[in-house]
N, C-alpha and C. Protein backbone atom coordinates (compact mmCIF):
# COMPACT_ATOMS: atom_id res chain seq x y z
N UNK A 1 -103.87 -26.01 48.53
CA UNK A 1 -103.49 -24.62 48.65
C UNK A 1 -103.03 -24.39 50.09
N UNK A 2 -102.10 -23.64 50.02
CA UNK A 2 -101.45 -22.91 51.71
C UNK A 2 -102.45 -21.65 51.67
N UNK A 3 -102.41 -21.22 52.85
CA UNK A 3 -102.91 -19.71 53.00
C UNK A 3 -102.54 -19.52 55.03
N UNK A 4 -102.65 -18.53 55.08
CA UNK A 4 -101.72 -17.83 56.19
C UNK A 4 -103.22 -17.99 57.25
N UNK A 5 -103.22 -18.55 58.51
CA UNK A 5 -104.48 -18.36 59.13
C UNK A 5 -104.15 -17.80 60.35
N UNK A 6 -104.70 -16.94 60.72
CA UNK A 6 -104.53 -15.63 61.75
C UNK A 6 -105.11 -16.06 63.40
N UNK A 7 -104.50 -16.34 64.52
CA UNK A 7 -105.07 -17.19 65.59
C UNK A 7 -104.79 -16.03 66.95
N UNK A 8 -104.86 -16.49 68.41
CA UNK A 8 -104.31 -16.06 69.18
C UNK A 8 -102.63 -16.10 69.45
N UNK A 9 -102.78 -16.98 69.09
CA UNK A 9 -101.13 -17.29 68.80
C UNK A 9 -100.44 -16.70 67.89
N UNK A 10 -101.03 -16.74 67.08
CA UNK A 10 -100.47 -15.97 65.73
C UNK A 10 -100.64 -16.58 64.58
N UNK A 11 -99.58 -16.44 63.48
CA UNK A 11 -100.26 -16.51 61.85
C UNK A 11 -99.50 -18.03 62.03
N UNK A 12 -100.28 -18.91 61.58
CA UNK A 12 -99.95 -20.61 60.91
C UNK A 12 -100.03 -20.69 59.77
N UNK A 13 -99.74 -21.87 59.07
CA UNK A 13 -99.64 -22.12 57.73
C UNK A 13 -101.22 -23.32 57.94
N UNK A 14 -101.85 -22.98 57.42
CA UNK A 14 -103.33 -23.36 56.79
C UNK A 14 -103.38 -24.50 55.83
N UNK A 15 -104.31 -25.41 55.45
CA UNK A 15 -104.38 -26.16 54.13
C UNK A 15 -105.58 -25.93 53.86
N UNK A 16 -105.88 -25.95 52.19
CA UNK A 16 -107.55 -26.11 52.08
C UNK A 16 -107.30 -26.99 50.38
N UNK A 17 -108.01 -27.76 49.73
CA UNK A 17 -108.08 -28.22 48.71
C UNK A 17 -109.50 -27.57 47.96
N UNK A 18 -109.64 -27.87 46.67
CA UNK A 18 -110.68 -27.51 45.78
C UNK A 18 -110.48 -28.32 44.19
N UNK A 19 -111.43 -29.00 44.11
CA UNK A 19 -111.58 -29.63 42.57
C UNK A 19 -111.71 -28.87 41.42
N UNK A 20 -112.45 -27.72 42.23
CA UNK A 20 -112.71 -26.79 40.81
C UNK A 20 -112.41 -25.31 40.93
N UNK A 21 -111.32 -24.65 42.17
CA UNK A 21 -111.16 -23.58 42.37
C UNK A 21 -111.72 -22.25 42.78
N UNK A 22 -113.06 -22.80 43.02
CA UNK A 22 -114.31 -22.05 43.19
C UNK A 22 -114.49 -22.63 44.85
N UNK A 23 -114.74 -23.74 44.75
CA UNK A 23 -115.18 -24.37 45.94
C UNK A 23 -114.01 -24.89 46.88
N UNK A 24 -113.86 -24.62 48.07
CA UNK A 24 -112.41 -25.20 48.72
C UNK A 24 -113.30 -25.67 50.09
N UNK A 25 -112.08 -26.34 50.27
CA UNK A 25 -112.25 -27.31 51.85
C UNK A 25 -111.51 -27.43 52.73
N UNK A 26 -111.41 -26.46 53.78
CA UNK A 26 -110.46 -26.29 55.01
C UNK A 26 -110.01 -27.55 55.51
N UNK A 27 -108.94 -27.63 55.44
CA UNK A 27 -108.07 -28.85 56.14
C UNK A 27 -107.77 -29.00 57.16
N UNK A 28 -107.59 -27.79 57.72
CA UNK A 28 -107.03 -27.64 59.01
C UNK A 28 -105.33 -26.94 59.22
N UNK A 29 -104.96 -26.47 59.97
CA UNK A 29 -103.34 -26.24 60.30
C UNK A 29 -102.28 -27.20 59.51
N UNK A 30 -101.18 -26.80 59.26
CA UNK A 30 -100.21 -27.89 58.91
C UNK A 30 -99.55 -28.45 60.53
N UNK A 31 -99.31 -29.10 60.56
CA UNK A 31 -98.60 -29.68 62.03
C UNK A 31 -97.26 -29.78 61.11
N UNK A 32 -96.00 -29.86 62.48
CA UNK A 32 -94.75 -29.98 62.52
C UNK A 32 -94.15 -30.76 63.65
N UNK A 33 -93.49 -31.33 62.79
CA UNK A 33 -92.53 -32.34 64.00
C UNK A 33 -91.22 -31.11 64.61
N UNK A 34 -90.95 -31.10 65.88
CA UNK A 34 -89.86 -30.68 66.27
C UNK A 34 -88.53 -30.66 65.73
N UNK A 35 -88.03 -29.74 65.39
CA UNK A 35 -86.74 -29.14 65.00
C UNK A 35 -85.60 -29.27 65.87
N UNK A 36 -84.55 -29.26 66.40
CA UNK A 36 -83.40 -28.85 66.85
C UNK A 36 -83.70 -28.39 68.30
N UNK A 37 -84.67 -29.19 69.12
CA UNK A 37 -85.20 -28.99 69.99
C UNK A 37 -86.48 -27.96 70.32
N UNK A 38 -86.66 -27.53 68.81
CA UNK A 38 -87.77 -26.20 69.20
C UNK A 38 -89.04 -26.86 68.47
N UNK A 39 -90.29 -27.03 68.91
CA UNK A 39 -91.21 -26.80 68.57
C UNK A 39 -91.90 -25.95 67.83
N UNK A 40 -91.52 -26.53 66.68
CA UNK A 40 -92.11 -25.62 65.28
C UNK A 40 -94.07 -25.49 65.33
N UNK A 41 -94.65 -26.14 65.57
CA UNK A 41 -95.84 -25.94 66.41
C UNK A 41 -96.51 -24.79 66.73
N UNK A 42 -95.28 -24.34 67.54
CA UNK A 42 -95.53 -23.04 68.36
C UNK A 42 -94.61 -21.90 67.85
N UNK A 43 -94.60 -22.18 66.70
CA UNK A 43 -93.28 -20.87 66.35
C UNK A 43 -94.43 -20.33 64.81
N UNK A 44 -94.49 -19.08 64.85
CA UNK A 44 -95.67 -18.15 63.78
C UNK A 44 -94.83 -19.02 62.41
N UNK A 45 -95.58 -18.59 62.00
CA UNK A 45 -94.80 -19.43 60.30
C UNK A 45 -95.88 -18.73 59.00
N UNK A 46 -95.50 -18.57 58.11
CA UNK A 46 -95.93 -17.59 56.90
C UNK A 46 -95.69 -17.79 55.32
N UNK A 47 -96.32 -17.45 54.73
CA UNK A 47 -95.27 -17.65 53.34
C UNK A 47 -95.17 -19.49 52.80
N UNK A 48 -96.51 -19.71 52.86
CA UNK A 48 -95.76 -21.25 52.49
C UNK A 48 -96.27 -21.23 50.99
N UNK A 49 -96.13 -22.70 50.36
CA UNK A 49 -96.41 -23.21 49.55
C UNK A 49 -95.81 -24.53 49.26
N UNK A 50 -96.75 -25.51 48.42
CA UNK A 50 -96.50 -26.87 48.25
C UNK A 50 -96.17 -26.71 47.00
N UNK A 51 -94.91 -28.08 46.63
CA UNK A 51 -94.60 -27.92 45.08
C UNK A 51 -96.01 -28.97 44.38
N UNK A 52 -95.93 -29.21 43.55
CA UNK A 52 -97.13 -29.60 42.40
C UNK A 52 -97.01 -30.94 42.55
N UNK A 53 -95.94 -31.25 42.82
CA UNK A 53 -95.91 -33.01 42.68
C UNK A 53 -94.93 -33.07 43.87
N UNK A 54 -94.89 -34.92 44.25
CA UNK A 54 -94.13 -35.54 45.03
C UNK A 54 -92.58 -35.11 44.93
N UNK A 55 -91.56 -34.62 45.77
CA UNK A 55 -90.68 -34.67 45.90
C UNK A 55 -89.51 -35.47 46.30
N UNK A 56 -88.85 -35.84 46.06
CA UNK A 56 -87.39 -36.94 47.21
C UNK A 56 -87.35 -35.94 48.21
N UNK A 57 -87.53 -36.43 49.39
CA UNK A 57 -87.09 -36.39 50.69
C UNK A 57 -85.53 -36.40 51.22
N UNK A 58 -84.97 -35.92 52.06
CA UNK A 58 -83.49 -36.44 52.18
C UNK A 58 -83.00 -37.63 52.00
N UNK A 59 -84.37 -38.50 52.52
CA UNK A 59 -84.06 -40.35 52.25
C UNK A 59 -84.10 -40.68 50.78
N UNK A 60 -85.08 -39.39 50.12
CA UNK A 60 -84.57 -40.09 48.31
C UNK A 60 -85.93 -40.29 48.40
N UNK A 61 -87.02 -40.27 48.96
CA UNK A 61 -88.49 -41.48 48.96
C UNK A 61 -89.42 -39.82 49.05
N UNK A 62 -90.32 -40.51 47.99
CA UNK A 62 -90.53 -38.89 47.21
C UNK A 62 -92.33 -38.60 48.35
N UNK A 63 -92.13 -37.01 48.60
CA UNK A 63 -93.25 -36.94 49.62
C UNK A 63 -93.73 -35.52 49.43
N UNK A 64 -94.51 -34.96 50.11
CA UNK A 64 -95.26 -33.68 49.92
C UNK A 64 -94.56 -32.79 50.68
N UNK A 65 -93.65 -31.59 49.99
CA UNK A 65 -92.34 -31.03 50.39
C UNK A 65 -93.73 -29.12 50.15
N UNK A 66 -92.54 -28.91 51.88
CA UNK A 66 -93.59 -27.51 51.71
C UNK A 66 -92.61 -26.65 52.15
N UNK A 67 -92.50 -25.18 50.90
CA UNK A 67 -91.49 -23.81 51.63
C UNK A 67 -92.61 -23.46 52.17
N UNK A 68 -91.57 -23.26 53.86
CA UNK A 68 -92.22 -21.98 54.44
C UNK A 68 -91.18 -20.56 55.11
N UNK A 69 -91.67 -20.19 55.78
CA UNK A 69 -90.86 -19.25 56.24
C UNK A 69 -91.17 -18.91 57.77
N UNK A 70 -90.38 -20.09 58.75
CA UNK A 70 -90.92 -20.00 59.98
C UNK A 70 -90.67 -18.24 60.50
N UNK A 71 -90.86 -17.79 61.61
CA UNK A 71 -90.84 -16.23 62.38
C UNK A 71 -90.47 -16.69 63.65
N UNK A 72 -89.39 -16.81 63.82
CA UNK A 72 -88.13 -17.21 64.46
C UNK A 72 -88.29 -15.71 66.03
N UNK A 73 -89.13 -15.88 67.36
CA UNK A 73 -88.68 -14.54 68.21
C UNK A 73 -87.34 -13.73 67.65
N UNK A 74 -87.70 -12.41 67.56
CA UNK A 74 -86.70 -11.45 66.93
C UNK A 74 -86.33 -11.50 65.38
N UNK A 75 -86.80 -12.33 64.72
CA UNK A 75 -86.40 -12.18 63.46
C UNK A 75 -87.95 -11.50 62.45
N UNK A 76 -88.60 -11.11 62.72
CA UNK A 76 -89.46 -10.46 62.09
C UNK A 76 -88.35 -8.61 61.59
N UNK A 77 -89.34 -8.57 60.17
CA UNK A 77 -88.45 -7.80 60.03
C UNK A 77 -88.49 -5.79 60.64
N UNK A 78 -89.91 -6.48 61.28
CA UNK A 78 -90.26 -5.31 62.12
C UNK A 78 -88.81 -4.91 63.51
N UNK A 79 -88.63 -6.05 63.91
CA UNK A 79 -87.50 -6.31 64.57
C UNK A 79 -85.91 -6.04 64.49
N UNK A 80 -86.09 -7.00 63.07
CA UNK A 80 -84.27 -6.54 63.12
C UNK A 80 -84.12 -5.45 62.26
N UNK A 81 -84.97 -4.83 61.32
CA UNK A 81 -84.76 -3.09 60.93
C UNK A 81 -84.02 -2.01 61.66
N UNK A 82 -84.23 -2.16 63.43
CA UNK A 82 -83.85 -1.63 64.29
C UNK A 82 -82.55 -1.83 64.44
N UNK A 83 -81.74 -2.85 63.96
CA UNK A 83 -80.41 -3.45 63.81
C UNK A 83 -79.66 -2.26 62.70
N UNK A 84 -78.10 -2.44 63.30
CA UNK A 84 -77.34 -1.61 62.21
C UNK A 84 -77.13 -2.25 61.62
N UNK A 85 -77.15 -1.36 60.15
CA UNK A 85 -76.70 -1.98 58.96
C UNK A 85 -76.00 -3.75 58.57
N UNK A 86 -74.79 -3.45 59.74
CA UNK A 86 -73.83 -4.22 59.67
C UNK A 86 -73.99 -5.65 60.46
N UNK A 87 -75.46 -5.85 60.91
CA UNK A 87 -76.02 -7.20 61.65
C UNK A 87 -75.66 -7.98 61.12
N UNK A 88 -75.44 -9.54 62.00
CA UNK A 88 -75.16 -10.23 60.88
C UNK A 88 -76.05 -11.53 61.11
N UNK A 89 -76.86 -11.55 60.39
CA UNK A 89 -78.02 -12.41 59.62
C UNK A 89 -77.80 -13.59 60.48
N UNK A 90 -79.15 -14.27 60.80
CA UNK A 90 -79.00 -15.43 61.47
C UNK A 90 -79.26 -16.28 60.63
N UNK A 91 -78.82 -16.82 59.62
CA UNK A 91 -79.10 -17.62 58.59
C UNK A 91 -79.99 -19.29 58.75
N UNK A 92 -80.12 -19.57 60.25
CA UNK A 92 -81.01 -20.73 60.61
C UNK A 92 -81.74 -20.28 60.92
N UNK A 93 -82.58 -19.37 61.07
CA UNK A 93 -83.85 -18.51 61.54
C UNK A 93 -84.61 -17.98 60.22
N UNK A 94 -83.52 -17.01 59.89
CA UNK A 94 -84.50 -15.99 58.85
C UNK A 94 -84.00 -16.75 57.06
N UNK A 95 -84.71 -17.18 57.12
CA UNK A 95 -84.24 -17.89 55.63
C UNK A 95 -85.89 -18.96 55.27
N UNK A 96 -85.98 -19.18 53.98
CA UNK A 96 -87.09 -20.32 53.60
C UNK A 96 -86.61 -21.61 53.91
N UNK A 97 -87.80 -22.11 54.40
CA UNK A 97 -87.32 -24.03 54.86
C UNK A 97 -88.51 -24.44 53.92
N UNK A 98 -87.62 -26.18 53.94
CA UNK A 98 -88.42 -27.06 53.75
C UNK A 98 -88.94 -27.92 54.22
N UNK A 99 -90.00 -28.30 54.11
CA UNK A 99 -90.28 -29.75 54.98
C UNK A 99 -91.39 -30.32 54.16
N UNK A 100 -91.06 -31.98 54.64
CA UNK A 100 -91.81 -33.18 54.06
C UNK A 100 -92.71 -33.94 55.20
N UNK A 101 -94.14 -34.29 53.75
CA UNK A 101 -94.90 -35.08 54.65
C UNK A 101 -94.98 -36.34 54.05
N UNK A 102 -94.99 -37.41 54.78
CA UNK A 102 -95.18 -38.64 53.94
C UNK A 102 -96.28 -38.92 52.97
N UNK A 103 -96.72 -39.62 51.88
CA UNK A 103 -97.64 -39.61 51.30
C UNK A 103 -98.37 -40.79 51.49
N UNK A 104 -97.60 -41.87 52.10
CA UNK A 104 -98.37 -43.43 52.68
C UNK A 104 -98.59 -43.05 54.28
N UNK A 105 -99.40 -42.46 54.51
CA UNK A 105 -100.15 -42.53 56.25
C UNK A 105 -101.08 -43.26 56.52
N UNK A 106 -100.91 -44.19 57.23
CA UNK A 106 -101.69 -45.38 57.84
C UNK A 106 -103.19 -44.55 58.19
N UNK A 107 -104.02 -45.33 57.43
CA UNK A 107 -105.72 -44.18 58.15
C UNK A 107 -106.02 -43.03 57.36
N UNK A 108 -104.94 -42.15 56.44
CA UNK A 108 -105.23 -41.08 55.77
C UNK A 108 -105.99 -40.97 54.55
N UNK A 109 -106.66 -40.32 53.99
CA UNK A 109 -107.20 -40.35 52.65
C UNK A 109 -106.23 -39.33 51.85
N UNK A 110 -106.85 -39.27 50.87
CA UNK A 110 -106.23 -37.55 50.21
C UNK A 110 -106.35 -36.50 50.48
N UNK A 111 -107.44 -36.39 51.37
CA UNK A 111 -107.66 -34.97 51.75
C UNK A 111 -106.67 -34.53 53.15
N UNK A 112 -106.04 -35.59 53.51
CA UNK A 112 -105.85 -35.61 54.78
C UNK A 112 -104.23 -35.42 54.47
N UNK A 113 -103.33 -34.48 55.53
CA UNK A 113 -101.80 -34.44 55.90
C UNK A 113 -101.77 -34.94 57.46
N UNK A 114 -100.27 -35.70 56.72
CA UNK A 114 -99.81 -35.82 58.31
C UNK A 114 -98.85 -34.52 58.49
N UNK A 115 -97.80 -35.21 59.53
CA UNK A 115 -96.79 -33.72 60.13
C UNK A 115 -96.05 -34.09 59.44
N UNK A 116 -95.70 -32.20 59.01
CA UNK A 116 -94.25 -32.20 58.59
C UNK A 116 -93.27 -32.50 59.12
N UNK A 117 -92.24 -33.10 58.14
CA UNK A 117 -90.61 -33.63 58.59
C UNK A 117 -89.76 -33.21 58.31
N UNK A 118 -88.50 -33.68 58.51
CA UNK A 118 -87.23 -33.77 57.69
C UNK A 118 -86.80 -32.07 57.38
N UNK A 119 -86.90 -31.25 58.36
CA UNK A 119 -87.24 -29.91 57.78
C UNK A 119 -85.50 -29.36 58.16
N UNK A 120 -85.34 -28.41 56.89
CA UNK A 120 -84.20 -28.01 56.91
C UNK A 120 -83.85 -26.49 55.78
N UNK A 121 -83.53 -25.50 56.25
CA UNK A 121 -83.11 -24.56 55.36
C UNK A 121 -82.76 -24.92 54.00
N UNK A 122 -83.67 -23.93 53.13
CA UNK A 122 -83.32 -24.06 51.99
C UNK A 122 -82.84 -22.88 51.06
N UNK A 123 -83.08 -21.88 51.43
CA UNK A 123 -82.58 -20.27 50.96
C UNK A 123 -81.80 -19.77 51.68
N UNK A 124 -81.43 -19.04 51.82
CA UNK A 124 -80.98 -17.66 53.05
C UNK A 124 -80.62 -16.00 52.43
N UNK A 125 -80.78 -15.10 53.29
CA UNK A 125 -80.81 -14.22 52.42
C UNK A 125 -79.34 -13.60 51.99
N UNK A 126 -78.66 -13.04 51.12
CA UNK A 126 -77.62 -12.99 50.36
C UNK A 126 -77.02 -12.04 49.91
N UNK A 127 -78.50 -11.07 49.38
CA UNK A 127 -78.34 -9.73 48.64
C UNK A 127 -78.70 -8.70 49.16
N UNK A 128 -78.63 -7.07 49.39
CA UNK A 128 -78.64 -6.09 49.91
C UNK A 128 -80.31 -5.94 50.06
N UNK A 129 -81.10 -6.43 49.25
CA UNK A 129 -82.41 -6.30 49.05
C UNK A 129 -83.14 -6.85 49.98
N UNK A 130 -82.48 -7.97 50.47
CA UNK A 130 -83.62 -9.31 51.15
C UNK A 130 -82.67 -9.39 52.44
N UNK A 131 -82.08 -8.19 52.86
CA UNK A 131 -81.17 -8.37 54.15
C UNK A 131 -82.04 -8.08 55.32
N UNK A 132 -83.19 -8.19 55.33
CA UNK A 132 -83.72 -8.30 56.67
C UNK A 132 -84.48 -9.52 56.90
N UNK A 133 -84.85 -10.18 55.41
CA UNK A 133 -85.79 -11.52 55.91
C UNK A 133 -85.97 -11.93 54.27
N UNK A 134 -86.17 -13.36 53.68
CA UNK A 134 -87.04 -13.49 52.54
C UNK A 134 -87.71 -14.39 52.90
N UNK A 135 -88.84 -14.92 52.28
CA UNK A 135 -90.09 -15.29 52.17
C UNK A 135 -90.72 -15.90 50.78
N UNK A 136 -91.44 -16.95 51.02
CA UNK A 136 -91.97 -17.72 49.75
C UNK A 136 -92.80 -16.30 48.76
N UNK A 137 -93.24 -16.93 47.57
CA UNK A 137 -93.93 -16.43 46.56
C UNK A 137 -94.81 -17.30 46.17
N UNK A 138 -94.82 -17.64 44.62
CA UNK A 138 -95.97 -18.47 44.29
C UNK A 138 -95.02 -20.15 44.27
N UNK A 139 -96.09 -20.76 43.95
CA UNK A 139 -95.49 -22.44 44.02
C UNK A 139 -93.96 -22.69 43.42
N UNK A 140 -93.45 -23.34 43.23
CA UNK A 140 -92.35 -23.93 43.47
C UNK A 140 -92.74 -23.97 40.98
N UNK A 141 -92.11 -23.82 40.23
CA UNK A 141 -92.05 -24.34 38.86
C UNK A 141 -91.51 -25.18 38.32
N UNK A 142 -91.61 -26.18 37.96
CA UNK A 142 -90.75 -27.26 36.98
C UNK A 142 -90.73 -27.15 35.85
N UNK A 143 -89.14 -26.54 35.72
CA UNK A 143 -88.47 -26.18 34.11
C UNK A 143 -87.55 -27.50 33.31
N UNK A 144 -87.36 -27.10 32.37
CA UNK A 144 -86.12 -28.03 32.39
C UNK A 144 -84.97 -27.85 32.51
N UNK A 145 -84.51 -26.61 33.51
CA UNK A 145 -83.51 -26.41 34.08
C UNK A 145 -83.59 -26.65 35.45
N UNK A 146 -84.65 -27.19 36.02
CA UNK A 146 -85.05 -27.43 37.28
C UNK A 146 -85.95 -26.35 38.08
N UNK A 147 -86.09 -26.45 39.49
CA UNK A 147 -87.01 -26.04 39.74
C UNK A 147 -87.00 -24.34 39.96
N UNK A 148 -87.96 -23.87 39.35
CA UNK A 148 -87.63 -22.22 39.80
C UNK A 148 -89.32 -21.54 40.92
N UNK A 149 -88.15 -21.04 41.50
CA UNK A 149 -88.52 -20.60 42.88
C UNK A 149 -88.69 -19.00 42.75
N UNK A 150 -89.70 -18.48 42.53
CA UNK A 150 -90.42 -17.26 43.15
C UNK A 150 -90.46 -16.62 44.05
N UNK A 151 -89.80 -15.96 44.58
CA UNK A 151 -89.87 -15.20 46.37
C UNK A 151 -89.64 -13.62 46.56
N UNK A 152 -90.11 -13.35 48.16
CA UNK A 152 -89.59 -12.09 48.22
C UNK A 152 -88.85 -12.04 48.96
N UNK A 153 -87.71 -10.48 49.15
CA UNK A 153 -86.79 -10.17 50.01
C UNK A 153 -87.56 -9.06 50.64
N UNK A 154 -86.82 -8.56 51.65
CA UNK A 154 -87.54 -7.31 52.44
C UNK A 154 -85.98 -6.60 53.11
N UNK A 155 -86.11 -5.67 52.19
CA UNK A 155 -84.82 -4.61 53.49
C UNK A 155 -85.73 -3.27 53.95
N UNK A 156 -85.02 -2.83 54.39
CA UNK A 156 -85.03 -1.59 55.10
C UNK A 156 -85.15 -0.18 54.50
N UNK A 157 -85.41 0.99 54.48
CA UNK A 157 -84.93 2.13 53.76
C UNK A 157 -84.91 3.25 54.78
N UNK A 158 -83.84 3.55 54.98
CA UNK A 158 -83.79 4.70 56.10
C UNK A 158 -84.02 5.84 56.12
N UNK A 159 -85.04 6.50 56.83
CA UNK A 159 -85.63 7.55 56.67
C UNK A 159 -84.54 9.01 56.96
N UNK A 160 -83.93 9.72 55.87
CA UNK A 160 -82.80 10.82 56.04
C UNK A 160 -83.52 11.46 57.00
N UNK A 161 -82.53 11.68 57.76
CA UNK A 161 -82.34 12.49 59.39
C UNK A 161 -83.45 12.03 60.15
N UNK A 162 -83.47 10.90 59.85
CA UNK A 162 -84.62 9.97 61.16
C UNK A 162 -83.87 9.06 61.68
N UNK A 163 -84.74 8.07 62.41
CA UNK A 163 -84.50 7.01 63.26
C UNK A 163 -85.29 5.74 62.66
N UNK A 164 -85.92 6.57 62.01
CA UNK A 164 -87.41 5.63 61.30
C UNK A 164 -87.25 4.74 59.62
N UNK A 165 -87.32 3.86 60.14
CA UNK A 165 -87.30 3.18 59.36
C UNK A 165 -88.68 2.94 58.44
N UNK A 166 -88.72 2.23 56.83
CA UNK A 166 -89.81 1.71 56.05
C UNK A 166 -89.37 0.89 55.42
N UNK A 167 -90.01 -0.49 55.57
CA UNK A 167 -89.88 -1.63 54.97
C UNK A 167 -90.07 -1.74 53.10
N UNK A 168 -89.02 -2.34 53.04
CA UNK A 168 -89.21 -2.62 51.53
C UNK A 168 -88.91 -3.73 51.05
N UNK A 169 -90.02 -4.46 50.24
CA UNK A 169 -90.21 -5.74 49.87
C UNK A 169 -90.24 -5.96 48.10
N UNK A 170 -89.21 -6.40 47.83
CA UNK A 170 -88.86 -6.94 46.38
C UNK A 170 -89.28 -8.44 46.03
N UNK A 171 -89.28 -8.90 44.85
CA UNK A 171 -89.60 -9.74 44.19
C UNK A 171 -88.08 -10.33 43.44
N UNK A 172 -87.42 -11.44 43.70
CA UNK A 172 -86.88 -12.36 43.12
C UNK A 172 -87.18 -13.67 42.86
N UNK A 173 -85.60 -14.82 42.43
CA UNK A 173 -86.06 -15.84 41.49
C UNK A 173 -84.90 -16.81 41.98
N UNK A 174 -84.66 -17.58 41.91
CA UNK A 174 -83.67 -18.71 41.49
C UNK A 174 -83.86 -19.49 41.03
N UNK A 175 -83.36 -20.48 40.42
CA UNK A 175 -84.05 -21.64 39.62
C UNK A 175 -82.66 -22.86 40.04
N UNK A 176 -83.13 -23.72 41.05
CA UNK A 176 -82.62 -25.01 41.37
C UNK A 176 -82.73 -26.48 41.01
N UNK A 177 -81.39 -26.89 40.82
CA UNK A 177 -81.58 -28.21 40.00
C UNK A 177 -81.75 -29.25 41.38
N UNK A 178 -83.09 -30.24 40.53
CA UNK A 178 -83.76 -31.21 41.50
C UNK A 178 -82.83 -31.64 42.81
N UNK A 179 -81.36 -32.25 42.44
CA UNK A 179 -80.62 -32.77 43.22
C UNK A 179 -80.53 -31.74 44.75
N UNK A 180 -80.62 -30.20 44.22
CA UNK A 180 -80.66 -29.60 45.02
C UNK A 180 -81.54 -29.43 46.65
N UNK A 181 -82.27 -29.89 46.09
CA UNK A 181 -83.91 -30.24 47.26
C UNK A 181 -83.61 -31.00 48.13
N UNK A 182 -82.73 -32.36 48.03
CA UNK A 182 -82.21 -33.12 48.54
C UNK A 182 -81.74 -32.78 49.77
């Protein structure tokens, strides 16, 4: 299980396991390998979830693939609300990623993750609804149309003859074929 853990730093992406759903066992933080020179580490991150089974990796070599939704400085949607209408979306920031962990780690058991890899945008937002940020939902589904994905969007609603803004958070779907993950 993911769950959001609340620090001085801010919110991380968490692990905990349980055999019987009752009883769980803190794992610890997810770790991340560096991005595009930024230290994902140190960047808030939210919204995750692991799919159910092993995934292909970009290399094709199937591993423990996790959406999250890093919080990119300025892209919270507390932030860019304040933006006119007509912003235009940073689509490597505010969007769901993925990333992989290997499943053969020298020393590891099952209970144990290494760092995430291979991490790379996998959503972005598109529609009038989710124009300030989207964000994971529940796990990842395997259909036989491939995988369908659960999430939310979050826009804005402008308060008539204010300045003030109120966040509004919807519920969508897509459903992606495997090759897509890739």
């Amino acid at each position: 299980m993911t769950y959001t853990a609340f620090s001085p730093e801010g919110p991380r992406i968490a692990l905990a396991q349980s055999k019987d759903l009752f009883h769980w066992r803190r794992l610890g933080l997810a770790t991340f390998a560096p991005c595009n020179g930024i230290a994902l580490d140190r960047v808030d991150d939210k919204d995750a979830s692991l799919f159910p089974v092993a995934i292909p990796n970009p290399s094709g070599h199937p591993e423990v693939a996790l959406l999250h939704r890093p919080l990119f400085p300025g892209t919270r949607p507390e932030e860019t609300a304040r933006h006119p209408a007509g912003r235009v979306v940073d689509l490597d920031r505010e969007s769901i990623w993925i990333s992989y962990c290997s499943l053969a780690l020298e020393g590891s058991g099952p209970d144990r993750f290494g760092q995430f890899t291979s991490h790379h945008r996998l959503a972005t937002p598109v529609s009038p609804w989710e124009r300030l940020k989207i964000g994971g939902g529940t796990p990842p589904i395997l259909t036989r149309h491939g995988w369908l994905i659960v999430y939310h969007g979050v826009s804005d609603l402008a308060e008539p003859n204010s300045e003030a803004h109120q966040l509004c958070y919807s519920a969508g779907s897509w459903c992606s074929q495997r090759s897509i993950l890739r």
